[in-house]
N, C-alpha and C. Protein backbone atom coordinates (compact mmCIF):
# COMPACT_ATOMS: atom_id res chain seq x y z
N UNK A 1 -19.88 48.85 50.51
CA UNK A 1 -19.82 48.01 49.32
C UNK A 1 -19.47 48.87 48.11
N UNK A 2 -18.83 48.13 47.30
CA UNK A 2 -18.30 49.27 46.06
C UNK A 2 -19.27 49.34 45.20
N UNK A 3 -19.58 50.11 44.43
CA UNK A 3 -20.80 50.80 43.63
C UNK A 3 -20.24 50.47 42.28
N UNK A 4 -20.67 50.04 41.10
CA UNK A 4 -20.43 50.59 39.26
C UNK A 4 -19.86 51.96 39.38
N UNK A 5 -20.29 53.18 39.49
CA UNK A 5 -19.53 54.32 39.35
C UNK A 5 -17.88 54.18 40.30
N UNK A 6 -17.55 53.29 41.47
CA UNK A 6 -16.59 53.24 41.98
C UNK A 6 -15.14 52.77 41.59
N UNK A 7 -15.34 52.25 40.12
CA UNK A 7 -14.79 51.27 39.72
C UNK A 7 -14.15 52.28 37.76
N UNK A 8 -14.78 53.23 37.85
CA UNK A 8 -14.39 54.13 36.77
C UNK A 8 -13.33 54.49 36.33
N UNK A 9 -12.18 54.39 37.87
CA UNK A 9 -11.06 54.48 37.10
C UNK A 9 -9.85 53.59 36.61
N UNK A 10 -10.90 52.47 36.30
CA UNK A 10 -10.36 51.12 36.41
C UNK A 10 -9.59 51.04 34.44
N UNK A 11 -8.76 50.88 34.15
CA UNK A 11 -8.00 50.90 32.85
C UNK A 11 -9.26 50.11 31.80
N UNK A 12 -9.57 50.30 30.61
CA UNK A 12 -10.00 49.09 29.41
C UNK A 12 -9.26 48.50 29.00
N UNK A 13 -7.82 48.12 29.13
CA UNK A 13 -6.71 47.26 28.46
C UNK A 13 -7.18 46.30 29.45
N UNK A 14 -6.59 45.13 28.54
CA UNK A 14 -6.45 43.65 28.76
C UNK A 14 -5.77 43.37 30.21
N UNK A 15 -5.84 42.49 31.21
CA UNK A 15 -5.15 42.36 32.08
C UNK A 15 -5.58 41.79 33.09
N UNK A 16 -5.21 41.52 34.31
CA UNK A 16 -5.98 41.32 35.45
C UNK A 16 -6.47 41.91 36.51
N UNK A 17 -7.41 41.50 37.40
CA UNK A 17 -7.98 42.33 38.15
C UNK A 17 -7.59 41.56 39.52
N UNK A 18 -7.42 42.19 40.84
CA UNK A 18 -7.52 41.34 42.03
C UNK A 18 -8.65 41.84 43.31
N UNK A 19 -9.68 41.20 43.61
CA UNK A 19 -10.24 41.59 44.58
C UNK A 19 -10.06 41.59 46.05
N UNK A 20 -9.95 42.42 46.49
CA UNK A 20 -9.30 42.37 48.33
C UNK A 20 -10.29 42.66 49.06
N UNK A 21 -10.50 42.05 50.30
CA UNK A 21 -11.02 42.49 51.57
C UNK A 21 -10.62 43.29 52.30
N UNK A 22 -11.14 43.97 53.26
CA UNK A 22 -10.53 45.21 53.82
C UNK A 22 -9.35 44.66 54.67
N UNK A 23 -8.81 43.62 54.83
CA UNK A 23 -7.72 43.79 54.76
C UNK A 23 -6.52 43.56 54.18
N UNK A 24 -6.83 43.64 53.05
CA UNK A 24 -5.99 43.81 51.83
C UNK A 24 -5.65 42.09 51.11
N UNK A 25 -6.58 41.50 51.75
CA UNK A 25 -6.21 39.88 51.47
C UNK A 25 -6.95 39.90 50.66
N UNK A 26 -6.10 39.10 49.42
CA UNK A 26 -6.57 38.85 48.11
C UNK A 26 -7.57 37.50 47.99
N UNK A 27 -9.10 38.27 47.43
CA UNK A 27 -10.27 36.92 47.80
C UNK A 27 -10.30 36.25 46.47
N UNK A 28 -9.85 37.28 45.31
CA UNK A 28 -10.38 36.54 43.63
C UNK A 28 -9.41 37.44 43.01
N UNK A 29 -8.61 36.60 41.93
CA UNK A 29 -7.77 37.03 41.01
C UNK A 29 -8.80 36.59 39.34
N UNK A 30 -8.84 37.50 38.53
CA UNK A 30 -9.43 37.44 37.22
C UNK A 30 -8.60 38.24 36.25
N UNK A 31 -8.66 37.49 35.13
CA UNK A 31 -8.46 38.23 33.62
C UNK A 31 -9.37 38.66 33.05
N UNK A 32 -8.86 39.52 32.08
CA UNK A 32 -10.09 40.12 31.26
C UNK A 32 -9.44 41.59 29.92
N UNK A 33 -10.45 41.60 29.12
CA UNK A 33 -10.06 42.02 27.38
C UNK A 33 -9.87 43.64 28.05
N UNK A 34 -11.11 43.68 28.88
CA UNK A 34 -11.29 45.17 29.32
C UNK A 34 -11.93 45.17 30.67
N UNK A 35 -10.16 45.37 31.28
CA UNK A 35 -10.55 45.48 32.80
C UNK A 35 -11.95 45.50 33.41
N UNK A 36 -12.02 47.17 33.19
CA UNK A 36 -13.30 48.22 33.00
C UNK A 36 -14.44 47.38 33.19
N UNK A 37 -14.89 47.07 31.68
CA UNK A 37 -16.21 46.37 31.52
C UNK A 37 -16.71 44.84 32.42
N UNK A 38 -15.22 44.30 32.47
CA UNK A 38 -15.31 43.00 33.25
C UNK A 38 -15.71 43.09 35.30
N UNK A 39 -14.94 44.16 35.51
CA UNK A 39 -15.31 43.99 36.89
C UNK A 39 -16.62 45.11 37.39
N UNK A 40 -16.89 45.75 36.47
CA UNK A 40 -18.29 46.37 36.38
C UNK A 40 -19.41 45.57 36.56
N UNK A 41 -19.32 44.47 35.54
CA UNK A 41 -20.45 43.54 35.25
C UNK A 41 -20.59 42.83 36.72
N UNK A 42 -19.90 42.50 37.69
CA UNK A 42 -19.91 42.23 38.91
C UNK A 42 -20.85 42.99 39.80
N UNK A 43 -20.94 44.34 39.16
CA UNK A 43 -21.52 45.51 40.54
C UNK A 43 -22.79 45.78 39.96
N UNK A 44 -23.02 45.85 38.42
CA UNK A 44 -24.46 45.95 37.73
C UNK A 44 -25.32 44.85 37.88
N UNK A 45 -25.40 43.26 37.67
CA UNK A 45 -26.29 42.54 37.94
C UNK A 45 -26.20 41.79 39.10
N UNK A 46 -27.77 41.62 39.08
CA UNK A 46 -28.44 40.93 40.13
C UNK A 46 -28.35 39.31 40.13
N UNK A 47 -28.27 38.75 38.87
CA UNK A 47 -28.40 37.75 38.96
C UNK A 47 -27.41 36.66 39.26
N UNK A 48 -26.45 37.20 39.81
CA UNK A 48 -25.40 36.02 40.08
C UNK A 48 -25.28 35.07 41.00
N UNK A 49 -24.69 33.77 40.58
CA UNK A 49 -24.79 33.01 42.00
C UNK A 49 -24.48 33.36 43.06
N UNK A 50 -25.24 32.75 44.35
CA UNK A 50 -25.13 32.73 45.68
C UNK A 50 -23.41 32.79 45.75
N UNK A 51 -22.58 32.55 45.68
CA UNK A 51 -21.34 32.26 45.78
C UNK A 51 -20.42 33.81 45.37
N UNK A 52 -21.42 34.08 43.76
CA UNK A 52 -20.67 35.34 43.51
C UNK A 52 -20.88 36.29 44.07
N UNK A 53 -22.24 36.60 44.63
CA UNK A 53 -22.81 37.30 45.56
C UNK A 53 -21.89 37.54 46.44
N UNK A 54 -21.34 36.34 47.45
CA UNK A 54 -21.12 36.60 48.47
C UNK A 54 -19.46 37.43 48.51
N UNK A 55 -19.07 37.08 47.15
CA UNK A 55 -17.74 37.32 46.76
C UNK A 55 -17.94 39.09 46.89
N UNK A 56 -18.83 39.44 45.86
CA UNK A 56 -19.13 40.96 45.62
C UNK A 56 -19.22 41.22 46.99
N UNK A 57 -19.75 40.76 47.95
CA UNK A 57 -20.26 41.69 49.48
C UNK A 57 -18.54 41.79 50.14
N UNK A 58 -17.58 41.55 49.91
CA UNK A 58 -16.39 41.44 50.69
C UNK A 58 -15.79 41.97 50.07
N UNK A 59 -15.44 42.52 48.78
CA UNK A 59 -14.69 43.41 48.09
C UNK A 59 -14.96 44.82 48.65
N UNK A 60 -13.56 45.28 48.84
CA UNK A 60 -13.21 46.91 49.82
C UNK A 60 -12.24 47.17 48.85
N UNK A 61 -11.35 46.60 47.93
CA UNK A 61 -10.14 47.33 47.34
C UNK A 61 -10.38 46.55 46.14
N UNK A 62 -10.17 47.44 45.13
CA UNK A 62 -9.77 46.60 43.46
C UNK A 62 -8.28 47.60 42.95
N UNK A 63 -7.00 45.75 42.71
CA UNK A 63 -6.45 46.41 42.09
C UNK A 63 -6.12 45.71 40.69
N UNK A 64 -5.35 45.84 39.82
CA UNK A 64 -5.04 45.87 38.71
C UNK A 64 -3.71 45.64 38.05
N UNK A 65 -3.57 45.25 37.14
CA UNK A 65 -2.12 44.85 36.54
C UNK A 65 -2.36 44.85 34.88
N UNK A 66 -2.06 45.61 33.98
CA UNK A 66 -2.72 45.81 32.98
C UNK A 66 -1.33 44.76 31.74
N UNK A 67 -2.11 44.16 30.87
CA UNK A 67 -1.17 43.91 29.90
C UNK A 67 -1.13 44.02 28.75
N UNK A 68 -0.71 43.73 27.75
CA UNK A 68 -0.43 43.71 26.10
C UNK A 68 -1.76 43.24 25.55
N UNK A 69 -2.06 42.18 25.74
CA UNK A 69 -2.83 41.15 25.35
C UNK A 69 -3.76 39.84 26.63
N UNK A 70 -4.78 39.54 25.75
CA UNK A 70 -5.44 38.68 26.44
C UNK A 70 -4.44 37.55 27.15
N UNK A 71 -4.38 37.07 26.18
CA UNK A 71 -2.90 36.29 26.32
C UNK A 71 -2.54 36.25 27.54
N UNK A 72 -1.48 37.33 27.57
CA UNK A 72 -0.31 37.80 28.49
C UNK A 72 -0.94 37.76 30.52
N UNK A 73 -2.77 38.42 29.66
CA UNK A 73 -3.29 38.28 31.27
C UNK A 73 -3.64 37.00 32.07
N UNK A 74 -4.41 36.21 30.87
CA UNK A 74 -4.05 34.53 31.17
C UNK A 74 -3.11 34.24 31.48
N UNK A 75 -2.04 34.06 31.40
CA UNK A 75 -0.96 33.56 32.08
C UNK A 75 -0.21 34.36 33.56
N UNK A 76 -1.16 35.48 33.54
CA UNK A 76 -0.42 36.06 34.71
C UNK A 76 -1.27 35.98 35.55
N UNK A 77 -2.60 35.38 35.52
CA UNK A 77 -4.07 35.18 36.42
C UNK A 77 -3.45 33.30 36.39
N UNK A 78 -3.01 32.55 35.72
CA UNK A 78 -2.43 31.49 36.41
C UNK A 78 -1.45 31.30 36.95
N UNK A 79 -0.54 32.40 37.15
CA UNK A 79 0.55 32.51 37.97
C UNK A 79 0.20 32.96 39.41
């Protein structure tokens, strides 16, 4: 399972994030102001729903697509 420190070299620009299973199949696509801080908050608390939980236990790969603006990542997390 991926750890908070695993995730360090993850960019703070605006953009999206994609979560994969080990085999590289994409389980959750997200935006966010600061990569970084956003998919951290995933690995630091406890309290998330049953659902997000189960999401966090299947993540093996995080990758990334960084952009300009909030903006720019919204529209590329609905694409």
């Amino acid at each position: 399972m991926i750890k908070p420190k695993d995730v360090d070299y993850l960019p703070t620009s605006a953009g999206c994030y994609l979560f994969k299973d080990d085999k590289s199949k994409v389980l959750y696509v997200g935006k966010a102001k600061n990569i970084k801080k956003r998919v951290k908050s995933y690995f630091q608390k406890n309290d998330h729903p049953r659902k997000t939980r189960m999401l966090v236990e299947r993540i093996k790969k995080i990758d990334f697509i960084t952009t300009s603006t909030e903006s720019e990542a919204f529209l590329l997390e609905n694409n």
